[in-house]
Structures are given as C-alpha cells and as structure tokens.
N, C-alpha and C. Protein backbone atom coordinates (compact mmCIF):
# COMPACT_ATOMS: atom_id res chain seq x y z
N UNK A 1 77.52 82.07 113.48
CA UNK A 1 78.83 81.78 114.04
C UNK A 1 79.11 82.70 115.22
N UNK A 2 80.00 82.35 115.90
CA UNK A 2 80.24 82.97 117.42
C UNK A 2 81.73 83.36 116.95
N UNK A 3 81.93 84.57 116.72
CA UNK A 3 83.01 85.48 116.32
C UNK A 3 83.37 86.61 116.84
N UNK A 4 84.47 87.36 116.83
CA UNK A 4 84.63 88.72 117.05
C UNK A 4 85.26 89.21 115.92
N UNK A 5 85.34 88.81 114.79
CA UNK A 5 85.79 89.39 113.70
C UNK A 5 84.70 90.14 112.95
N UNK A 6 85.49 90.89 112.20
CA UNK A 6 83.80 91.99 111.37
C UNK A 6 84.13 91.41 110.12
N UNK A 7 82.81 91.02 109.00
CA UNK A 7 83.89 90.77 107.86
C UNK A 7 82.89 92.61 106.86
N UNK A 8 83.92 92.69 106.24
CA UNK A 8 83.26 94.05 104.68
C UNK A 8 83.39 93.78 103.56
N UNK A 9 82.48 93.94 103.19
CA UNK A 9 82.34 93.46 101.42
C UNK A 9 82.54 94.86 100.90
N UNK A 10 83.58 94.96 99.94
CA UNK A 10 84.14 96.04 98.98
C UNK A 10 83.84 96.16 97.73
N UNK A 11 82.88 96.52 97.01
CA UNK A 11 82.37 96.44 95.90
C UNK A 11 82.70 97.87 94.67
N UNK A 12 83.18 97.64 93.66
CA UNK A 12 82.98 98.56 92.98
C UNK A 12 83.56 98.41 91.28
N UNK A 13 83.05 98.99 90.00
CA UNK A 13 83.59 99.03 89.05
C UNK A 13 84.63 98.98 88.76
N UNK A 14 85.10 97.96 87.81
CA UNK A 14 86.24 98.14 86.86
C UNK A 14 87.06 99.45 86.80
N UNK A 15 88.15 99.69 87.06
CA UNK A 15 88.58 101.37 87.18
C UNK A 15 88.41 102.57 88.34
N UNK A 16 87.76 101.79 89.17
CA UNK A 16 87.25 102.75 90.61
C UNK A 16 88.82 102.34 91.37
N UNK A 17 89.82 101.98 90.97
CA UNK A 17 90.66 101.87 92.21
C UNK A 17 90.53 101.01 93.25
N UNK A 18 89.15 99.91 93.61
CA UNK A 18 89.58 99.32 94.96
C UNK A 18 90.64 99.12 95.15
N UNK A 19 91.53 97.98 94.47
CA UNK A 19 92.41 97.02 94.57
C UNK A 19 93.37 97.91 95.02
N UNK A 20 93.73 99.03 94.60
CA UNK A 20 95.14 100.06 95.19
C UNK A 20 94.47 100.46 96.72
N UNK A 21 92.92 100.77 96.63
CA UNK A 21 92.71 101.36 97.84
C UNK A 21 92.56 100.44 99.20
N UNK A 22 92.43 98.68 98.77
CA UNK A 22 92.28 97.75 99.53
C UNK A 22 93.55 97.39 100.09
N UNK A 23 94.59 97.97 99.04
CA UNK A 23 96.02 97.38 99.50
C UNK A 23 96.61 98.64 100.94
N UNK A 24 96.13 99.57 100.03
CA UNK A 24 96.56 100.87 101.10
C UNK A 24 96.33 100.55 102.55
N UNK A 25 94.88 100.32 102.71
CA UNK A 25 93.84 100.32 103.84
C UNK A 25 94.30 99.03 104.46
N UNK A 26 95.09 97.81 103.69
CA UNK A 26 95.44 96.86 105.03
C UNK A 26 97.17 96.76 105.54
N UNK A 27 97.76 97.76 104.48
CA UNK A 27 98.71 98.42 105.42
C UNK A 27 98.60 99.40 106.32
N UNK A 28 98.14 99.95 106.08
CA UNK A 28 97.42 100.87 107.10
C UNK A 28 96.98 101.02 108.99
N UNK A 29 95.93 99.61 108.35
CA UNK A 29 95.08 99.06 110.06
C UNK A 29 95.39 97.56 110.21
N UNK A 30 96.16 97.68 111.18
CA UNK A 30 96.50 96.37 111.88
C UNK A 30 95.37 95.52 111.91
N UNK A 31 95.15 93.90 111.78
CA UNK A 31 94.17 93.35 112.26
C UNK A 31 93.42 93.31 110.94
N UNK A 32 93.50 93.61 109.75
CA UNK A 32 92.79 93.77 108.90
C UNK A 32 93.15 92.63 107.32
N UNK A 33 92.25 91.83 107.17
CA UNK A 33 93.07 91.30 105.68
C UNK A 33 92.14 90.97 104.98
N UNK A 34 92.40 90.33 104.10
CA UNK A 34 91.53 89.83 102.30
C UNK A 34 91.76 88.83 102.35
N UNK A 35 90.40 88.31 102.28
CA UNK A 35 90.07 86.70 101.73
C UNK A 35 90.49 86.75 100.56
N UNK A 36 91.25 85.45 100.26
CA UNK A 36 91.57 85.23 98.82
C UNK A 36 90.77 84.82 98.03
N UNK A 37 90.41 85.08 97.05
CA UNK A 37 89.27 83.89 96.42
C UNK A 37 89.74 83.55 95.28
N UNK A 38 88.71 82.52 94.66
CA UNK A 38 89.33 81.46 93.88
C UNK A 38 89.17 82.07 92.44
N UNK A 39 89.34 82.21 91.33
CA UNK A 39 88.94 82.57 89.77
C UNK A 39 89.33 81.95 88.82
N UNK A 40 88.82 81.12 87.39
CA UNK A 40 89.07 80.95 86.74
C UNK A 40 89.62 81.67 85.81
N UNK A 41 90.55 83.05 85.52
CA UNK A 41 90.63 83.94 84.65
C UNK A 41 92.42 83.30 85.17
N UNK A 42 92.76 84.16 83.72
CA UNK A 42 94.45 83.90 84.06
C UNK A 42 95.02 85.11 84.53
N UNK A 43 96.04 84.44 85.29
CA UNK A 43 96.98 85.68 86.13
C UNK A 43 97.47 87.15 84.91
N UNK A 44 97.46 88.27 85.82
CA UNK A 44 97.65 89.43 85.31
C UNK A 44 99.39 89.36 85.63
N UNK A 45 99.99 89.98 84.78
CA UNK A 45 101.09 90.20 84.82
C UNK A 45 101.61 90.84 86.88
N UNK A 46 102.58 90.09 87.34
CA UNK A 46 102.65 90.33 88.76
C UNK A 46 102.07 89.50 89.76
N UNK A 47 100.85 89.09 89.57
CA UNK A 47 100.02 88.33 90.20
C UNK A 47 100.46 87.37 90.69
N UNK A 48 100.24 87.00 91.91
CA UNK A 48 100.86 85.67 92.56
C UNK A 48 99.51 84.74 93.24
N UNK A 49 99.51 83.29 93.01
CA UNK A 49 98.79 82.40 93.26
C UNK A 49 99.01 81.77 94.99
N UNK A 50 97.90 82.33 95.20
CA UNK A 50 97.65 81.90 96.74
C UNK A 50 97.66 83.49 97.58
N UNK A 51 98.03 84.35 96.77
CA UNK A 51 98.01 85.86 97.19
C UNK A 51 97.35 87.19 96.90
N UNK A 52 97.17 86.65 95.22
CA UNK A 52 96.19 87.88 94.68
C UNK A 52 94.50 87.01 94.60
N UNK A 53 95.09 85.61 93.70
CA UNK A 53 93.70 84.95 94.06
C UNK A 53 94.39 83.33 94.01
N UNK A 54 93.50 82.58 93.83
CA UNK A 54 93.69 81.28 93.99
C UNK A 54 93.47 80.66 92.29
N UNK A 55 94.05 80.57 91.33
CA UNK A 55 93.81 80.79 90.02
C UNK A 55 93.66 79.26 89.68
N UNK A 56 92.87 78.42 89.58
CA UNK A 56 92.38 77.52 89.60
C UNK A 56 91.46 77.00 87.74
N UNK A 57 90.72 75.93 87.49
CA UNK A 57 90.47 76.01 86.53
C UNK A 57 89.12 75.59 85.97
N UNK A 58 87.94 75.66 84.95
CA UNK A 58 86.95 75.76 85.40
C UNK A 58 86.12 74.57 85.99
N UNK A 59 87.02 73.29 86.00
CA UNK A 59 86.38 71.89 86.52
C UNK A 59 86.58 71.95 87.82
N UNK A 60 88.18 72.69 88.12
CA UNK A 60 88.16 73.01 89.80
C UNK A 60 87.34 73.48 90.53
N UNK A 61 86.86 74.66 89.83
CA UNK A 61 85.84 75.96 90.08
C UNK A 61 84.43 75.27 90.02
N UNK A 62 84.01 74.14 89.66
CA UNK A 62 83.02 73.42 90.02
C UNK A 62 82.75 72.30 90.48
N UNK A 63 84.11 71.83 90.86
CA UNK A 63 83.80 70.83 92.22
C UNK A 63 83.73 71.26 93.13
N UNK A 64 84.52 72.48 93.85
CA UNK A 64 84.11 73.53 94.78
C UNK A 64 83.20 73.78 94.60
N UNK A 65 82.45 74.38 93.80
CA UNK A 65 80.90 75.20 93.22
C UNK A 65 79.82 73.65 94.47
N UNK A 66 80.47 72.73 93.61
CA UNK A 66 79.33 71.69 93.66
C UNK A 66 79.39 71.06 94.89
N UNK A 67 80.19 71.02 95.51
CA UNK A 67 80.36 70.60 97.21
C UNK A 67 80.00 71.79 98.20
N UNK A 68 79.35 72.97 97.21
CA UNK A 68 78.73 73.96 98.35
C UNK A 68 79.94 74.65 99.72
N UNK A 69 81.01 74.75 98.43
CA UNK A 69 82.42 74.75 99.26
C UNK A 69 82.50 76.78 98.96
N UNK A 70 82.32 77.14 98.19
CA UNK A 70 81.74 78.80 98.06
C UNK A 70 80.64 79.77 98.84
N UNK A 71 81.11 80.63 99.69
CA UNK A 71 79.90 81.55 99.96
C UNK A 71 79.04 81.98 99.34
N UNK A 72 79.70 82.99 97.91
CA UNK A 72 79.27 83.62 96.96
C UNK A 72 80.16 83.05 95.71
N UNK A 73 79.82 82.88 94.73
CA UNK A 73 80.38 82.80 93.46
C UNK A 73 79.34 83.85 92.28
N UNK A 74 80.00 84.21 91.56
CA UNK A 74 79.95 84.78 90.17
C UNK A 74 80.60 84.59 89.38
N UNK A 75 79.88 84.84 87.77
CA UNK A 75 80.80 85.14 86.83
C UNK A 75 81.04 86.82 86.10
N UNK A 76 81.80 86.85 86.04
CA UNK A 76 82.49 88.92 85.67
C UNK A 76 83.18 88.48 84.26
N UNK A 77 82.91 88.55 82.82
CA UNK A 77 82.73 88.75 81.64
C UNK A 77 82.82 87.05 81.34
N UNK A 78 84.09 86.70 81.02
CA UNK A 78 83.96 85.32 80.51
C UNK A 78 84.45 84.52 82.03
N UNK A 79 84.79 84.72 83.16
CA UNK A 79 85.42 84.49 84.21
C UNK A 79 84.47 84.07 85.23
N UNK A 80 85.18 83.12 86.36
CA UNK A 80 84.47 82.25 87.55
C UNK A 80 85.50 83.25 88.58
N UNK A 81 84.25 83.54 89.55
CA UNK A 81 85.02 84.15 91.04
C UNK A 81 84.27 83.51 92.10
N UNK A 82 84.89 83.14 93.00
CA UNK A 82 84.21 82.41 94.74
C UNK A 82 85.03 82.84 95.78
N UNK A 83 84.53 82.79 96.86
CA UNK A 83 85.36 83.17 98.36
C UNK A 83 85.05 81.83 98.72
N UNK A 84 85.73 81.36 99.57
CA UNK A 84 85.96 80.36 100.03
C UNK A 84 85.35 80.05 101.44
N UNK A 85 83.66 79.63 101.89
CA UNK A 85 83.51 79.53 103.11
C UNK A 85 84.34 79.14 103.88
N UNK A 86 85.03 78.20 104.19
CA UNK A 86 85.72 78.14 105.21
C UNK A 86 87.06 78.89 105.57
N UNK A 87 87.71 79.25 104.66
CA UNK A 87 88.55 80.44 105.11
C UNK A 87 88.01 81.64 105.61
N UNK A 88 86.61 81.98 104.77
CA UNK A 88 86.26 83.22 105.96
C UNK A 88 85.98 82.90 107.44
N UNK A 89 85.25 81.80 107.14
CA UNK A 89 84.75 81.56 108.89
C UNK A 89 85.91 81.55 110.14
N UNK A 90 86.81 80.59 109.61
CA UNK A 90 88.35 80.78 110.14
C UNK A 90 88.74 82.01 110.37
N UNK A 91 88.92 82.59 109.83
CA UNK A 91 89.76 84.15 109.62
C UNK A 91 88.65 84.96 110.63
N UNK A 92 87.57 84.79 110.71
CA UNK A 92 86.53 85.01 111.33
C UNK A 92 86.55 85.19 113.11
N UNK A 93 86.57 83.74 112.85
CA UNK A 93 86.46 82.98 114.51
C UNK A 93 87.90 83.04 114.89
N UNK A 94 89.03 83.64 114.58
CA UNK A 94 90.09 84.04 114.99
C UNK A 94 90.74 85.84 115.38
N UNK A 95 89.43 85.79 115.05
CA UNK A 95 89.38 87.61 115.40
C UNK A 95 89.79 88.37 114.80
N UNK A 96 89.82 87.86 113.18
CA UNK A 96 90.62 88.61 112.12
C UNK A 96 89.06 89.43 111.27
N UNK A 97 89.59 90.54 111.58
CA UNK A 97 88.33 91.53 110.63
C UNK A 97 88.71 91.66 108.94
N UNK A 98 88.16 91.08 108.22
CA UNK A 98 88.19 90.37 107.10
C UNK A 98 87.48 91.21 106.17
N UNK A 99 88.07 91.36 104.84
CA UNK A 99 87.44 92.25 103.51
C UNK A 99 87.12 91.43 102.35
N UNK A 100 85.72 91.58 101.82
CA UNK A 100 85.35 90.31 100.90
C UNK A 100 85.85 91.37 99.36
N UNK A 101 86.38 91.43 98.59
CA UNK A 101 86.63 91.87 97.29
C UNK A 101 85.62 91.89 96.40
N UNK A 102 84.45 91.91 95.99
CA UNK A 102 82.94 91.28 95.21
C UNK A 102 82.57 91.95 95.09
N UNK A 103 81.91 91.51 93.90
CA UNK A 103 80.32 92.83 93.31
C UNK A 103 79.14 92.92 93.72
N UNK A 104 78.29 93.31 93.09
CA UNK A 104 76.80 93.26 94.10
C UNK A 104 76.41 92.01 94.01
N UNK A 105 76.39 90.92 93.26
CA UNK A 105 76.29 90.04 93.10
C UNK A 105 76.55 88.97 94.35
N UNK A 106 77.68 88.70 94.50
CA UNK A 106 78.27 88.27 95.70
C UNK A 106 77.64 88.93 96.71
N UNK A 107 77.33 90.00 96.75
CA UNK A 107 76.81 90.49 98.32
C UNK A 107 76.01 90.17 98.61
N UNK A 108 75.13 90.29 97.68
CA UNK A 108 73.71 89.53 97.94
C UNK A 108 73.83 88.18 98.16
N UNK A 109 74.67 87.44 98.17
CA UNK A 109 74.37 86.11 98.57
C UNK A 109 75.05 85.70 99.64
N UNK A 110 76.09 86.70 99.68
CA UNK A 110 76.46 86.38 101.18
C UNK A 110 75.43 86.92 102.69
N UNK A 111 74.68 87.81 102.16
CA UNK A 111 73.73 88.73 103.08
C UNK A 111 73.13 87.25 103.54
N UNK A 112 72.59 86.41 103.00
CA UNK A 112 71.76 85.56 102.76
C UNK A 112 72.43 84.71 103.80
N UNK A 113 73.89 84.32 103.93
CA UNK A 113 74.67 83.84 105.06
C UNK A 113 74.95 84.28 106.37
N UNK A 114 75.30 85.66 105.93
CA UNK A 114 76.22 86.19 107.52
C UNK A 114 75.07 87.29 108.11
N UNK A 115 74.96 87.54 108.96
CA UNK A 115 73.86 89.19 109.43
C UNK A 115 74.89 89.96 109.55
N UNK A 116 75.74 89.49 110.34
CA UNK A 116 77.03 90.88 110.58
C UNK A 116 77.45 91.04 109.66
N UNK A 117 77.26 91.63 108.48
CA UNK A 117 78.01 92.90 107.52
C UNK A 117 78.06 93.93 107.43
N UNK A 118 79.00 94.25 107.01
CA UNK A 118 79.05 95.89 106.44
C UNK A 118 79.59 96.08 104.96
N UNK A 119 78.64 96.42 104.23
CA UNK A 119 79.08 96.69 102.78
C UNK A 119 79.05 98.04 102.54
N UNK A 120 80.01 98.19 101.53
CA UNK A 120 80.48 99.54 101.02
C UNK A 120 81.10 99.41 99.40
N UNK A 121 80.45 100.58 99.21
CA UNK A 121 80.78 100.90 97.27
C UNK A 121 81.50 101.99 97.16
N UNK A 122 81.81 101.54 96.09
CA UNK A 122 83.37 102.70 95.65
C UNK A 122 82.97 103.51 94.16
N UNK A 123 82.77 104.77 94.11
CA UNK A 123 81.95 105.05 92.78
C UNK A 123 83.37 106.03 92.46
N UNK A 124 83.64 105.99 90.79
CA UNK A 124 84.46 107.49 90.61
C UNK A 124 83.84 108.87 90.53
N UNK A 125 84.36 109.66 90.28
CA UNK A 125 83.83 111.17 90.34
C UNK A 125 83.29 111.24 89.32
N UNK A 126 83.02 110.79 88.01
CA UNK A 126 82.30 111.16 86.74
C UNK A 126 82.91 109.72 85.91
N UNK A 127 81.43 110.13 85.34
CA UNK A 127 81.92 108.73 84.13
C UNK A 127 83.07 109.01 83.42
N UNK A 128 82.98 110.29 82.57
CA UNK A 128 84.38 110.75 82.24
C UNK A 128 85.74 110.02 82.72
N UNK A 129 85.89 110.12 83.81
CA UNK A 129 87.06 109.74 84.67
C UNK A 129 87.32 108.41 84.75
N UNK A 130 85.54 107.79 85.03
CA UNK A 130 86.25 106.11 84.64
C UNK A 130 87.07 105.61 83.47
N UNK A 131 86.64 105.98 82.94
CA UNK A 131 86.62 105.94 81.16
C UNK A 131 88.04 106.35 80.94
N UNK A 132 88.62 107.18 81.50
CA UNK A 132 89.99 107.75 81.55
C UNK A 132 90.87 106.66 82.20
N UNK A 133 90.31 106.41 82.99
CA UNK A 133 91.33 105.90 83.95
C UNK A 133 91.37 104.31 83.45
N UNK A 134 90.26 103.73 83.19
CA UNK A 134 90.37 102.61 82.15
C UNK A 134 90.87 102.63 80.87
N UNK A 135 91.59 103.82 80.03
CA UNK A 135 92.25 103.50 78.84
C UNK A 135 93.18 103.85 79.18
N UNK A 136 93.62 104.61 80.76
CA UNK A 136 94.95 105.20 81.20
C UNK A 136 96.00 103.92 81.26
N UNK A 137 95.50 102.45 81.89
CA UNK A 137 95.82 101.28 82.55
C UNK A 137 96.87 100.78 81.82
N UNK A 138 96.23 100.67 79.88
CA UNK A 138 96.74 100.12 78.41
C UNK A 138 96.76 98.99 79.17
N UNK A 139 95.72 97.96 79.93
CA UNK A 139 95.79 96.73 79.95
C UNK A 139 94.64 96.07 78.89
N UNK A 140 93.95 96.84 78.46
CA UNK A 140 92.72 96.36 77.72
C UNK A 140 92.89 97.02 76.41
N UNK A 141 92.40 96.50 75.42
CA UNK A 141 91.83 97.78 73.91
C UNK A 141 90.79 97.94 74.31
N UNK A 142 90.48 98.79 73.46
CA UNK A 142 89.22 100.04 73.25
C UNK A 142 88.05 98.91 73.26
N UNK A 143 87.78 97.94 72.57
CA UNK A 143 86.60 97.01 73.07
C UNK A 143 86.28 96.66 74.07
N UNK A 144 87.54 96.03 75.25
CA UNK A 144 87.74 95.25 76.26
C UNK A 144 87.05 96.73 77.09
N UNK A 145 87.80 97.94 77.29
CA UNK A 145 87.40 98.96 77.63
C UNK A 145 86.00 99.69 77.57
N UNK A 146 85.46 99.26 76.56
CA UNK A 146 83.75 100.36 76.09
C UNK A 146 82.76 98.58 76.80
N UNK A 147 83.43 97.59 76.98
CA UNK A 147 82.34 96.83 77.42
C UNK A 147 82.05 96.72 79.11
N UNK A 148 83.84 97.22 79.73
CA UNK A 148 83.60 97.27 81.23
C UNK A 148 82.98 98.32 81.62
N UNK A 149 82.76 99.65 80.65
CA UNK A 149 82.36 100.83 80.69
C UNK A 149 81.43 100.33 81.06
N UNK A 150 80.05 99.92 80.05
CA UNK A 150 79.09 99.20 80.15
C UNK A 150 78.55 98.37 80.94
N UNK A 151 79.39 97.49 81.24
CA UNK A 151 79.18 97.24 82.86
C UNK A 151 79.41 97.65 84.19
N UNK A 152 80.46 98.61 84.22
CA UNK A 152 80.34 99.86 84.99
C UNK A 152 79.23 100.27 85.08
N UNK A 153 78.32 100.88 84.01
CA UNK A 153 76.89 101.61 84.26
C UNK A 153 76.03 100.88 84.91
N UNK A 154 76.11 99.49 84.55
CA UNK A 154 75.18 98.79 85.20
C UNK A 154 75.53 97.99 86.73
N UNK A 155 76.60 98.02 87.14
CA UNK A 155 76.78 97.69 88.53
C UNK A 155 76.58 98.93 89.60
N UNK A 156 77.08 100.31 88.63
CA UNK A 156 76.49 101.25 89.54
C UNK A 156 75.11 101.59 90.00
N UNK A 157 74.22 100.80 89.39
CA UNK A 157 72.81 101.25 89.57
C UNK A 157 72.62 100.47 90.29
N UNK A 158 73.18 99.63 91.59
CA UNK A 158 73.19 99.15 92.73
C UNK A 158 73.99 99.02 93.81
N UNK A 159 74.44 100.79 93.75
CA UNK A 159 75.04 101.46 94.89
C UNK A 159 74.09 101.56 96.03
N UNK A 160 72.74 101.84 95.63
CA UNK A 160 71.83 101.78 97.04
C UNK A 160 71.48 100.58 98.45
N UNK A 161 72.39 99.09 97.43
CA UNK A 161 72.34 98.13 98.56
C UNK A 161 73.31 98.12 99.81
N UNK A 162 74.34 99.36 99.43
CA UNK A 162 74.96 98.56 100.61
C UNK A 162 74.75 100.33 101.55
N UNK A 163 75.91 99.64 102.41
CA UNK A 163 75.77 100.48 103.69
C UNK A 163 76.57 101.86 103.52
N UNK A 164 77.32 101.96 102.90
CA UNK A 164 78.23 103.00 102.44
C UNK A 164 78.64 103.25 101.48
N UNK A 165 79.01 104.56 100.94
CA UNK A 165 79.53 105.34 99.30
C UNK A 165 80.43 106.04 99.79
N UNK A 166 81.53 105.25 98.88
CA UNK A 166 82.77 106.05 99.53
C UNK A 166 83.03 106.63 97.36
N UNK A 167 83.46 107.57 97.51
CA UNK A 167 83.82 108.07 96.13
C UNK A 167 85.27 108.43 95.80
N UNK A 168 85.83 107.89 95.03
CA UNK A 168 87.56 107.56 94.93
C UNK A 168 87.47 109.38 94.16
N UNK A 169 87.40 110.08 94.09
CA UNK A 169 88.17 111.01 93.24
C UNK A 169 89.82 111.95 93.60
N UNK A 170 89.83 111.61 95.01
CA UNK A 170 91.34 111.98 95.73
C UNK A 170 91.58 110.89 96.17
N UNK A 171 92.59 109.69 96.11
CA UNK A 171 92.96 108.83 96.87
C UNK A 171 93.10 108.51 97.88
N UNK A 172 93.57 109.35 98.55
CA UNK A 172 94.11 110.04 99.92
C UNK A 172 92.78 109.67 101.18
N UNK A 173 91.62 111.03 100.54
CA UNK A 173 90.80 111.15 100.97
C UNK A 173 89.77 109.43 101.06
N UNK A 174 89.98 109.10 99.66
CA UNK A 174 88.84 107.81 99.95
C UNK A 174 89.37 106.73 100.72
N UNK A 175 90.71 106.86 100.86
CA UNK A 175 91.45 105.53 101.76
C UNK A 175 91.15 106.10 103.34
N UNK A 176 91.13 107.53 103.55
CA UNK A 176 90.46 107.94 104.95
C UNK A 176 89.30 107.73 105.58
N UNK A 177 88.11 107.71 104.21
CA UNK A 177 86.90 107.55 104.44
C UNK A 177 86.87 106.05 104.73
N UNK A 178 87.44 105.37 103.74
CA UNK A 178 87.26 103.68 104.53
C UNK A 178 87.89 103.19 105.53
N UNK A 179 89.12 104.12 106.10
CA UNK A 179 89.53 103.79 107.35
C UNK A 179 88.85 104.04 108.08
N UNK A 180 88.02 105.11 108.54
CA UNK A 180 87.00 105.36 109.17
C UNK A 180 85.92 105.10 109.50
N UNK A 181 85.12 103.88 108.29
CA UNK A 181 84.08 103.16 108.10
C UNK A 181 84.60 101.86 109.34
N UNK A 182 86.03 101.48 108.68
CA UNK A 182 86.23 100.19 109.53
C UNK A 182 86.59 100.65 111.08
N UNK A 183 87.09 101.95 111.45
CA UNK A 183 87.57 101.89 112.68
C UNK A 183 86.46 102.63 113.53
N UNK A 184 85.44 102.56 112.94
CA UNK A 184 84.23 103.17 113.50
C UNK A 184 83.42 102.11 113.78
N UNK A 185 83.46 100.64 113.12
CA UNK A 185 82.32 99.46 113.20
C UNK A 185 82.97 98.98 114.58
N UNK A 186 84.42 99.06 114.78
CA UNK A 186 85.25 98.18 115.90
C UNK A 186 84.53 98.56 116.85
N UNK A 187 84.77 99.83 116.97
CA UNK A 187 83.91 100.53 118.36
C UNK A 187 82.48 100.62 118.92
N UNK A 188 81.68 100.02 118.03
CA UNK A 188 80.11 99.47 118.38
C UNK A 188 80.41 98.78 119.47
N UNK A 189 78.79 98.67 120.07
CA UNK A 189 78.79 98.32 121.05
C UNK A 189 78.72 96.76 121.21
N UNK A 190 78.22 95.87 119.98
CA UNK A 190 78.92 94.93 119.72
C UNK A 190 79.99 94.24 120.31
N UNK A 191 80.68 94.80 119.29
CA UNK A 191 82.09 94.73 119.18
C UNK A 191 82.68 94.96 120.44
N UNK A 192 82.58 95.98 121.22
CA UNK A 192 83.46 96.30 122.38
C UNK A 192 82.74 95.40 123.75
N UNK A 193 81.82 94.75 123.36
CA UNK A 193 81.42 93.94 124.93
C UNK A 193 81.85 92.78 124.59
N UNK A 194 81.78 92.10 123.15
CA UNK A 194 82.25 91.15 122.87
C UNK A 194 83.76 90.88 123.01
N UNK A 195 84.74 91.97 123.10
CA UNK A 195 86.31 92.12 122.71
C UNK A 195 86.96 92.52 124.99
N UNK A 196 85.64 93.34 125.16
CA UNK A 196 86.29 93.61 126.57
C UNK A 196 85.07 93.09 127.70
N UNK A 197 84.89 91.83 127.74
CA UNK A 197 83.81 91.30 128.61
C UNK A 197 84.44 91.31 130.01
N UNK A 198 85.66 91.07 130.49
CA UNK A 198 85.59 91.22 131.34
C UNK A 198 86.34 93.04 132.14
N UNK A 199 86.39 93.67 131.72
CA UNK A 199 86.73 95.44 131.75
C UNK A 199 85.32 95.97 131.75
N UNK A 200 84.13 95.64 131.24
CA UNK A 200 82.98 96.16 131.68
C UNK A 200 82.46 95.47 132.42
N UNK A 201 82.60 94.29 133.03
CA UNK A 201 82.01 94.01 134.19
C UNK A 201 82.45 94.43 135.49
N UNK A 202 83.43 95.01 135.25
CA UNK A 202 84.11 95.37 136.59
C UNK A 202 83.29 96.53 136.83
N UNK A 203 82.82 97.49 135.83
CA UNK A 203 82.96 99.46 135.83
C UNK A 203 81.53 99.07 136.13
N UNK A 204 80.99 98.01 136.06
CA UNK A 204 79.16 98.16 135.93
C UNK A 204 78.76 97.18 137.54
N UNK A 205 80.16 97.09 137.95
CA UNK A 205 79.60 96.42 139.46
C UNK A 205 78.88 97.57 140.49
C-alpha cells in the first residue's frame, strides 16, 4: 500500500498494563489511534461497542473470518479476536499512525501482510508483580488468575520477535519509553521524504 501512516503492534501479557499505557500514549501524541477490533468475548463492565472493541458473535466472527475480511485473528482462552483489514488500510492511507492491540500471534501474521512495522512488547518487572497485579484487579478468581499466569509465561518466551522491550515497572517511565519509540519512527528517513517531498527538494537544488 502507498501510505504515510506507521502502523505498531503492542503486544503483551495479561496484567502488563498495555491498555492503561495505550490509553495514556494516545492522549498524549496527536495523530495517533487504535484499531478497533472485533471479539467474541462479552463486554467488561464500562466497555463500549464500537470503542473498546466491536463485540460481535461467534457466527459473525466467521463470516468475517471466512470472507478473508481479518488481518490477523486469534483465539485468547475461550475467545475470538480480529483487526479488521480494511479499517487499518484506511486509517493507514489517511495518514493516521495506527496501534494494533495483539499478541504474538497476530503479529506474526500480520508481518506476513504489511513490511512497514514496528512491534513492541511490554514485560512486568518480575513475575511476582504480575501475579500481584492480576489478583490486585478482583476481576478474575484465583483459577481465572493461575491460568493467565500460565499463559503469561508462555507469551513471554516470544519477546525476542519484535522490535522493542519496553518494561512497565514505573508507569510514567514506560509511557515515555513508548512515546519515544513512536516519535522516533516519524522522523526516519522514510517517513520525512514521504511527509515533506516538496521542502527537500527545494534544500537539495
């Protein structure tokens, strides 16, 4: 596709904080938003449809599936998740620098689509802490909790695919580090011949 948008895939465990740190980071930087995507799971208390995700149901979730209407889809315990190709491409080709929400799972199959990415993982400071901060929530019992643990261990052992490790243990600090990831890709050289084509043709006459 012929774009000037960047899109980033945000990946990380159950309890790592993205979702607070994704919200921070697009108040934050202008120009910046979240694809919605679609899930079969039911809304969390607060949650709004068409805003947190697109909450849909699992025959929906596979006529989309089956019209090749998904970038990436997965399933995350008993649950269906997809991004929606054509809203990214849109959001895309409108110069909107775009954040995919997904696990490694999804990344890998979007790699398979787009070349321009940038992925980044979000790890906590000690297992300890996940573990804390997942019974801190009281959205789960102790089962629901010792099984995301568990899958926690195992999504972390594919922190090495992406492009960046950002580590939540100060908030503050990890919402700096990913501002910095994104306001550092803008400024490639990419990016800036594509955004100011005609301002460097002038300086290079």
């Amino acid at each position: 596709m012929n774009n000037n948008g960047l899109l980033f895939i945000i990946a990380a465990p159950s309890g790592c904080g993205k979702t607070s740190l994704i919200k921070a980071l697009i108040e934050k930087i202008d120009n910046l938003c979240v694809s919605v995507s679609h899930t079969t799971r039911t809304p969390r208390h607060g949650e709004v449809h068409g805003k947190d995700y697109f909450f849909i149901s699992k025959e929906e979730f596979d006529q989309i599936n089956n019209n090749n209407g998904f970038i990436e889809s997965a399933q995350v315990f008993d649950n269906y998740y997809g991004s929606a190709k054509q809203t990214i491409e849109n959001l895309l080709i409108d110069n909107q620098d775009v954040i995919l929400e997904i696990d490694w799972q999804g990344a890998r199959q979007i790699k398979k689509s787009f070349q321009k990415i940038i992925s980044i993982f979000i790890i906590p400071p000690s297992i300890e802490i996940l573990k804390e901060r997942l019974t801190d929530r009281g959205q789960d019992d102790p089962i629901i909790v010792n099984r995301r643990m568990q899958d926690a261990v195992s999504e972390m052992q594919h922190y090495d695919e992406f492009d960046y490790l950002v580590i939540n243990d100060d908030f503050d600090i990890a919402l700096d580090d990913l501002s910095a990831i994104i306001l550092s890709q803008r400024l490639n050289i990419s990016q800036q011949t594509n955004k100011h084509p005609d301002l460097l043709k002038t300086l290079s006459k």
